[in-house]
Every structure is written in structure tokens, then in C-alpha cells.
Protein backbone atom coordinates (compact mmCIF):
# COMPACT_ATOMS: atom_id res chain seq x y z
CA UNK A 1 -4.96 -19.72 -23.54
CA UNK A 2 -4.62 -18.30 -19.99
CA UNK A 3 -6.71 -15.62 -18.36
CA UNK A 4 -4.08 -12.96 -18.49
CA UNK A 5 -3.49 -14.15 -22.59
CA UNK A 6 -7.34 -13.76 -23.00
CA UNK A 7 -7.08 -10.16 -21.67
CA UNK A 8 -4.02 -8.66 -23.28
CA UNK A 9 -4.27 -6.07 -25.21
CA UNK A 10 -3.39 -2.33 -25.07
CA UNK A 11 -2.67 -1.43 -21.15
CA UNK A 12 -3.82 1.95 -22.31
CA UNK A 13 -6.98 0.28 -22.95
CA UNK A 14 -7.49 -1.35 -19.74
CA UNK A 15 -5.77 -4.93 -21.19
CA UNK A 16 -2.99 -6.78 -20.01
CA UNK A 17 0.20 -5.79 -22.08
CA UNK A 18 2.92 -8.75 -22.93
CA UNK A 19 5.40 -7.74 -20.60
CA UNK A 20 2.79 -7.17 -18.16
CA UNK A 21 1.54 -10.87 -18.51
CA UNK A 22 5.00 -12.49 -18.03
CA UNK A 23 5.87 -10.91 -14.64
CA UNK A 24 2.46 -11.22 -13.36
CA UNK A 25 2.68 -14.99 -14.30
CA UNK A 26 5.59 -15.30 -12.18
CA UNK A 27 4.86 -13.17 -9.68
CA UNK A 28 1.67 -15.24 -8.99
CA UNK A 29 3.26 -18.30 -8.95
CA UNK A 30 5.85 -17.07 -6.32
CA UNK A 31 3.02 -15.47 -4.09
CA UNK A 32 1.20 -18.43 -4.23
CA UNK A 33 3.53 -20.01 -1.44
CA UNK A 34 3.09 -16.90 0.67
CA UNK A 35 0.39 -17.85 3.06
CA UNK A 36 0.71 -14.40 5.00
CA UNK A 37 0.40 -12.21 2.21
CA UNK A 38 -2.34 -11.32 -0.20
CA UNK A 39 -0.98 -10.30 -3.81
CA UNK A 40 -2.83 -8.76 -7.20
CA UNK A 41 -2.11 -6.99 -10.36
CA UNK A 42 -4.53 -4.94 -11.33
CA UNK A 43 -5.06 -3.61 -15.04
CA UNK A 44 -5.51 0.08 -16.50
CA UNK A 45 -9.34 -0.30 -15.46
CA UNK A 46 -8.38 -1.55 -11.70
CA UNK A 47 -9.67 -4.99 -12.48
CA UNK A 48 -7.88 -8.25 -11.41
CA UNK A 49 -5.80 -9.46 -13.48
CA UNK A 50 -3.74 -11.74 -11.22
CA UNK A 51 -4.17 -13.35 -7.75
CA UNK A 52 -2.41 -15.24 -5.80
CA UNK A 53 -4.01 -18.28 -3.36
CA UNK A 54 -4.04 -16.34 -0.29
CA UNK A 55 -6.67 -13.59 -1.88
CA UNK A 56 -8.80 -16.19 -3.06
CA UNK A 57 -9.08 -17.94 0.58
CA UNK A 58 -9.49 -14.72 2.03
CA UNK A 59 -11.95 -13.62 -0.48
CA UNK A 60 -14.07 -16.97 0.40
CA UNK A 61 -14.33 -17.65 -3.04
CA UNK A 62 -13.60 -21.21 -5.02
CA UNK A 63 -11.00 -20.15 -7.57
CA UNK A 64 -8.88 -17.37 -9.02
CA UNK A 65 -11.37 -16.87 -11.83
CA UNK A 66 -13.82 -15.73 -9.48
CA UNK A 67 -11.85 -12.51 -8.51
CA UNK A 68 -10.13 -12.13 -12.42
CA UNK A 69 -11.70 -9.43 -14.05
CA UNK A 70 -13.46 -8.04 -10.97
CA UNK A 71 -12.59 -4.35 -9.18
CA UNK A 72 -12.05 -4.10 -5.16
CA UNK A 73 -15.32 -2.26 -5.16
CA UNK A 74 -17.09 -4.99 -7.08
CA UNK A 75 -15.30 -7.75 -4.77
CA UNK A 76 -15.26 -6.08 -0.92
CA UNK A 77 -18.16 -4.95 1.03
CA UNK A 78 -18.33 -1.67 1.85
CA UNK A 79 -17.24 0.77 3.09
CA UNK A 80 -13.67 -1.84 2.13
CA UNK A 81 -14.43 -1.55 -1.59
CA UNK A 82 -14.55 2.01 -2.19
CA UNK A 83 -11.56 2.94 -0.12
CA UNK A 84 -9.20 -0.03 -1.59
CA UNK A 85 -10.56 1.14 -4.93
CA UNK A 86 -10.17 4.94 -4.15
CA UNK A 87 -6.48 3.90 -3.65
CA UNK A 88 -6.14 1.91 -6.90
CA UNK A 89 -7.33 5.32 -9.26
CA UNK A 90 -4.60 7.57 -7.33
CA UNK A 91 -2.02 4.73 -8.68
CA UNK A 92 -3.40 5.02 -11.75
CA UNK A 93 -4.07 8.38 -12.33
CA UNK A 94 -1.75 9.94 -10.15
CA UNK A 95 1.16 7.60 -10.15
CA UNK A 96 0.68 7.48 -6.11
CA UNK A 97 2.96 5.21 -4.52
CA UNK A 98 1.25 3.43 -1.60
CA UNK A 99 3.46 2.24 1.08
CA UNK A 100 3.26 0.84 4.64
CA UNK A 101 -0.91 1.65 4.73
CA UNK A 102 -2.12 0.10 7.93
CA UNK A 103 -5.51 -1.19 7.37
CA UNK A 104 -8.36 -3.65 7.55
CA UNK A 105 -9.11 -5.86 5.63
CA UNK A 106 -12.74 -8.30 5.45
CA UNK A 107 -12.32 -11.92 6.19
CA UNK A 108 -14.55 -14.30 4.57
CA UNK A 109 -16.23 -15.10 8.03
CA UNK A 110 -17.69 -11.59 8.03
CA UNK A 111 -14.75 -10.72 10.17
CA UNK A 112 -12.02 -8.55 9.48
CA UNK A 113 -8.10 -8.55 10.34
CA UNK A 114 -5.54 -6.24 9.86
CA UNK A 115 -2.91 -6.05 7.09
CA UNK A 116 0.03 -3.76 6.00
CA UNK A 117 -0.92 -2.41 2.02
CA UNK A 118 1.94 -1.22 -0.26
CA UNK A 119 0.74 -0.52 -4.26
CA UNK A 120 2.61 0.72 -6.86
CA UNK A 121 1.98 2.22 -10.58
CA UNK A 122 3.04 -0.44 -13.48
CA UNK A 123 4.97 1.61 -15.99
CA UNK A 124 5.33 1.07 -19.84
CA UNK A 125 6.80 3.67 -22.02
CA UNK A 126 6.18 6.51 -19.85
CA UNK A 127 2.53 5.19 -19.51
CA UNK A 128 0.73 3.71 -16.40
CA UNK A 129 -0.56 0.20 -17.59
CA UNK A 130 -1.43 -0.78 -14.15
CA UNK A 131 -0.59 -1.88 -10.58
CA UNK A 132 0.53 -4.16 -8.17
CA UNK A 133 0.66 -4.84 -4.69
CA UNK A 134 0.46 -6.47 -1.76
CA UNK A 135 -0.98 -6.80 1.80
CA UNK A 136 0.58 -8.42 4.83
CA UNK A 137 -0.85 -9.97 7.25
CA UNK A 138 -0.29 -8.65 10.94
CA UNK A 139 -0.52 -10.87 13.93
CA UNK A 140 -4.65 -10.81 14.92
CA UNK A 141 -3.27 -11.53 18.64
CA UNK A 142 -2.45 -7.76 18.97
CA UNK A 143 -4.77 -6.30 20.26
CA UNK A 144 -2.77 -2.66 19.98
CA UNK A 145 -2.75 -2.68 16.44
CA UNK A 146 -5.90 -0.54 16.41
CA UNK A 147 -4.37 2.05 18.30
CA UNK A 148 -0.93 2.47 16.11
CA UNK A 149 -3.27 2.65 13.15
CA UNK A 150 -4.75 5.72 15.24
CA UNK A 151 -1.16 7.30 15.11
CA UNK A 152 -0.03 6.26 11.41
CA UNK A 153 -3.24 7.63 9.99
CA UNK A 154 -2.88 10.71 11.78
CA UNK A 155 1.07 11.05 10.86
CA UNK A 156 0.33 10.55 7.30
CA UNK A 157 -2.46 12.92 7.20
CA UNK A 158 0.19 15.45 9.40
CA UNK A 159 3.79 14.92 7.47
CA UNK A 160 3.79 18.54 7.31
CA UNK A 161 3.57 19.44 10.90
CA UNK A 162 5.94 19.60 13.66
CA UNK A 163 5.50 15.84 15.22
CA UNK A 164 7.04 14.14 18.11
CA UNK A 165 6.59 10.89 19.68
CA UNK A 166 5.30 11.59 22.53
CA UNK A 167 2.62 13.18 20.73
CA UNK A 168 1.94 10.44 18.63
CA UNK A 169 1.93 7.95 21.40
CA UNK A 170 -0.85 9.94 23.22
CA UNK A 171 -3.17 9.63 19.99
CA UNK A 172 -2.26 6.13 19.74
CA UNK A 173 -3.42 5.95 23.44
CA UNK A 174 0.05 3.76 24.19
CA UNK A 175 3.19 4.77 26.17
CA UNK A 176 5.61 6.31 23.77
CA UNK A 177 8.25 2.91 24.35
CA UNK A 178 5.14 0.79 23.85
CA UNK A 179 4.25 2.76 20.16
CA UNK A 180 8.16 2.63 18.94
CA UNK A 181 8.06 -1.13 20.05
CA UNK A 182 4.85 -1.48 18.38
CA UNK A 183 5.95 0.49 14.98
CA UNK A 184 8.94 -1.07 14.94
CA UNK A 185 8.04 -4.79 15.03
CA UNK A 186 5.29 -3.59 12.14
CA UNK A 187 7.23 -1.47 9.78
CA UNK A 188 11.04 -2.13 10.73
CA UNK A 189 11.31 1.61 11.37
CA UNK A 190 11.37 3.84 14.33
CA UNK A 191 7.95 6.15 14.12
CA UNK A 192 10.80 9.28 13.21
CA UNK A 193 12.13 7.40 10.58
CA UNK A 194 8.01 6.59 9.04
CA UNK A 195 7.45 10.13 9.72
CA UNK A 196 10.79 10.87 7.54
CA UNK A 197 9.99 8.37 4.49
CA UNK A 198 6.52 9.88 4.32
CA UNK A 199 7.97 13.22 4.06
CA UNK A 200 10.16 12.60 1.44
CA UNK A 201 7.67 10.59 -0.64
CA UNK A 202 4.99 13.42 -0.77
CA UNK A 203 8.49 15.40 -1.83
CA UNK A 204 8.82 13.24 -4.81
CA UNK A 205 4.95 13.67 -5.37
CA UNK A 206 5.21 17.66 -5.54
CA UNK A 207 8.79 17.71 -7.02
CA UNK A 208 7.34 15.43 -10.26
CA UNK A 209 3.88 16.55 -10.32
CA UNK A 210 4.07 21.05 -9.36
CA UNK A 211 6.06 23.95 -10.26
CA UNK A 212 6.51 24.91 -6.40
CA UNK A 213 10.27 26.29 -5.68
CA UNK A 214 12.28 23.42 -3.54
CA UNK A 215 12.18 25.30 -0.73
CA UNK A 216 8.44 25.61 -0.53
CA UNK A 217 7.80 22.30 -0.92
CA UNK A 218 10.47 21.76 1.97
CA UNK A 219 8.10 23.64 3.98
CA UNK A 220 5.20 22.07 3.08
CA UNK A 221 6.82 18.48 3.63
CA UNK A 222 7.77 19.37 7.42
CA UNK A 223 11.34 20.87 6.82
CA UNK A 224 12.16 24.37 8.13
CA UNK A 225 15.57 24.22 7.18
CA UNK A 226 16.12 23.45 3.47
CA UNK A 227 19.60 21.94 3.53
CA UNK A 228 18.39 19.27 5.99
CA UNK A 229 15.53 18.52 3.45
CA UNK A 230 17.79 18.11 0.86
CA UNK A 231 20.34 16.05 2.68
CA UNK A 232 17.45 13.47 3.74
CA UNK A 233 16.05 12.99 0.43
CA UNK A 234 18.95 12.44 -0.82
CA UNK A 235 19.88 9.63 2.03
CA UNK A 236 16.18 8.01 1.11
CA UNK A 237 16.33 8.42 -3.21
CA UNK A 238 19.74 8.70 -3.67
CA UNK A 239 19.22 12.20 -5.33
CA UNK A 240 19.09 15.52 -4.50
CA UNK A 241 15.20 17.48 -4.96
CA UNK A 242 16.73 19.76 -7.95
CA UNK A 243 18.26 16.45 -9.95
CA UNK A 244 14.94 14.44 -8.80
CA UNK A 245 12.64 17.12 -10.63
CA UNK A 246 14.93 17.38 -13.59
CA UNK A 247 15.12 13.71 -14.09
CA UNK A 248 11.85 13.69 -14.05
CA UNK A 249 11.32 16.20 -16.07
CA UNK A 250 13.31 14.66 -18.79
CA UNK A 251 11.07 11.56 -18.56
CA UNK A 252 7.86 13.63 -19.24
CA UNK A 253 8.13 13.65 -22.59
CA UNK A 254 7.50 10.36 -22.58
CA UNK A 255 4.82 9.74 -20.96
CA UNK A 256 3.17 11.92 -23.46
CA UNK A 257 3.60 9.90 -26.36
């Protein structure tokens, strides 16, 4: 019986449901030839339930069954465990989507590196059963990376302000062509179109989640002109803010089953 088999169960429950088991199987197997990426699943309770080589190297442990079973703040030293497992309850609890999170991440050495973290809530019948995610590896070489991290904290802690790049670029301490350069080759966006996403995903957030008119969360989210808020969530979800909450709305029953 594998690992995942000898922890299914109810995901409600902190288990491993069936479905949940077959695509983290496969998943694993598939990250296991990515060398530059760490990947996990992670159960109801945050707890490993799946690993892939490249954690286990990094981790500076012997197999996967050291890590199965274990939570990011049992595994990392702080203060890398209680922020990587601060993230993995606002999946869980929140349905948080985490995406494009520059960060560090320990090396076995004692060392760290940096890494690009996206996580993401594991639905089943309206219910969160868990996560997954992964981080990838950014070139150690760069020895700016520090300094974009500077401005993507500090845009994602800002969404709601009026931003430029220049502005940016001066927190970042780089020229403004050196930080689009820089945020480009990391995220395969301009730093407007980051700022944008990040907008429209703490949208979704308040949209789902509040009872706040559109065009206050507009305002909230950066936009002082509702019709351009609505026309660039609907380029980045395909939906307008009014269908998005109604959908969702729809689907809340649900979740409460």
C-alpha cells in the first residue's frame, strides 16, 4: 500500500481523498524529472502528502518519507516555516490563490536561494481538501533578485495605490529598464501587467468572499474608473465582476454541504 493509500480518508478530515491520490501520484512522478522546481501536495491539515525529488534534495533529507506527513513549519527553520505555513492556512481556509510569490527558500547547506512560489486550494465538492504547488528555482547568479523582491513585495502589499514604474524601480534600487528587464525574464510580464493580475485577483477575492458594491471594490483594487475595471477583469477571467460574483454565488451552496 502506498503512502498516499495509507493516508486516505476524508479530505475534510485532513486525509488524502481518492481522486486526490491519483493526480498527486502522477503529478509526482512528472515533477520528479523537474530538477528546477520543487513540488508538494499538501492535505486538509497542511501536511505532505506528496513530494517530488527536487524537495527531498533540497530538504537534505534521504527519502520522500522523511518529509510525508510533516508541515512546512515542522520541516523549515525559522522564520521559513511559519511564513510557508502561514501561506498554506490562507489556501486552506481562505481559498487564497498564491501566485508569482518571490521568495527564499533554505538550502540544505544552511544557505538559502531564491524561488518563485505559486499554491493553489484543491477542491472537492465545493470543499477545500487541500493544496498544491510549486516553487521555481531562479538563477542564484543574480545578484538583483533581492532588490525586485524589494519592489514585488511592496506592489503586492500596494495593488490599491496609484503605482508607476519609476516608482517601483527606485524601491527596487534598479533603473526602471533594468527592473522591467529584471521582472520580465522572472515572471514573463511587464511590472504593469503584475501590478494588473494582482489587482484583479484580490478582485476575485472580495467579489467571492464580501458584499461590497463592484464599484467599491474597483476602488479598493486600484481602479478609479469602473468600466476600465471591468473591462480588465474580464480580459484576465474571461468574465465580467457582476457574472464572477454570481457564479460564484451559485457555487456556495455547495460548499456548504
Amino acid at each position: 500500500m502506498s503512502r498516499l493509500q495509507q493516508g486516505a480518508g476524508s479530505g475534510l478530515a485532513g486525509g488524502v481523498s481518492v481522486s486526490m491520490q491519483s493526480a498527486a501520484i502522477v503529478a509526482e512522478r512528472l515533477f520528479d524529472c523537474a530538477q528546477d522546481t520543487l513540488f508538494f501536495v499538501k492535505n486538509r491539515e497542511a501536511r505532505y502528502v506528496a513530494v517530488n525529488r527536487t524537495l527531498v534534495d533540497r530538504c537534505g533529507v534521504r527519502s520522500k518519507s522523511d518529509l510525508i506527513g510533516r508541515t512546512a513549519g515542522e520541516l523549515f527553520p525559522e522564520p521559513y516555516g511559519s511564513c510557508y505555513y502561514a501561506q498554506d492556512r490562507a489556501v486552506l481556509d481562505e481559498r487564497i490563490e498564491i501566485h508569482d510569490r518571490l521568495q527564499r527558500v533554505p538550502q540544505a547547506d544552511g544557505g538559502s536561494s531564491w524561488c518563485i512560489s505559486y499554491k493553489f486550494p484543491i477542491v472537492e465538492s465545493g470543499c477545500v481538501v487541500g493544496l498544491c504547488g510549486i516553487c521555481r528555482s531562479v538563477d542564484p547568479a543574480d545578484e538583483s533578485t533581492h532588490r525586485v523582491a524589494r519592489a514585488i513585495e511592496y506592489l503586492q502589499q500596494h495593488y490599491g495605490e496609484t503605482l508607476r514604474i519609476d516608482g517601483l524601480a527606485r524601491i527596487a534600487g534598479l533603473g526602471t529598464r533594468r527592473l522591467e528587464r529584471l521582472v520580465k525574464r522572472l515572471f514573463d510580464l511587464t511590472p504593469m501587467q503584475l501590478l494588473a493580475r494582482t489587482r484583479i485577483e484580490a478582485a476575485t477575492r472580495l467579489l467571492a468572499g464580501g458584499e461590497d458594491s463592484v464599484a467599491t471594490i474597483a476602488s479598493a483594487c486600484g481602479y478609479a474608473d469602473q468600466s476600465a475595471f471591468t473591462r480588465q477583469f474580464k480580459a484576465l477571467t474571461g468574465d465580467t465582476p457582476r457574472g464572477y460574483r454570481e457564479r460564484k454565488r451559485r457555487e456556495q451552496p455547495a460548499a456548504m454541504v
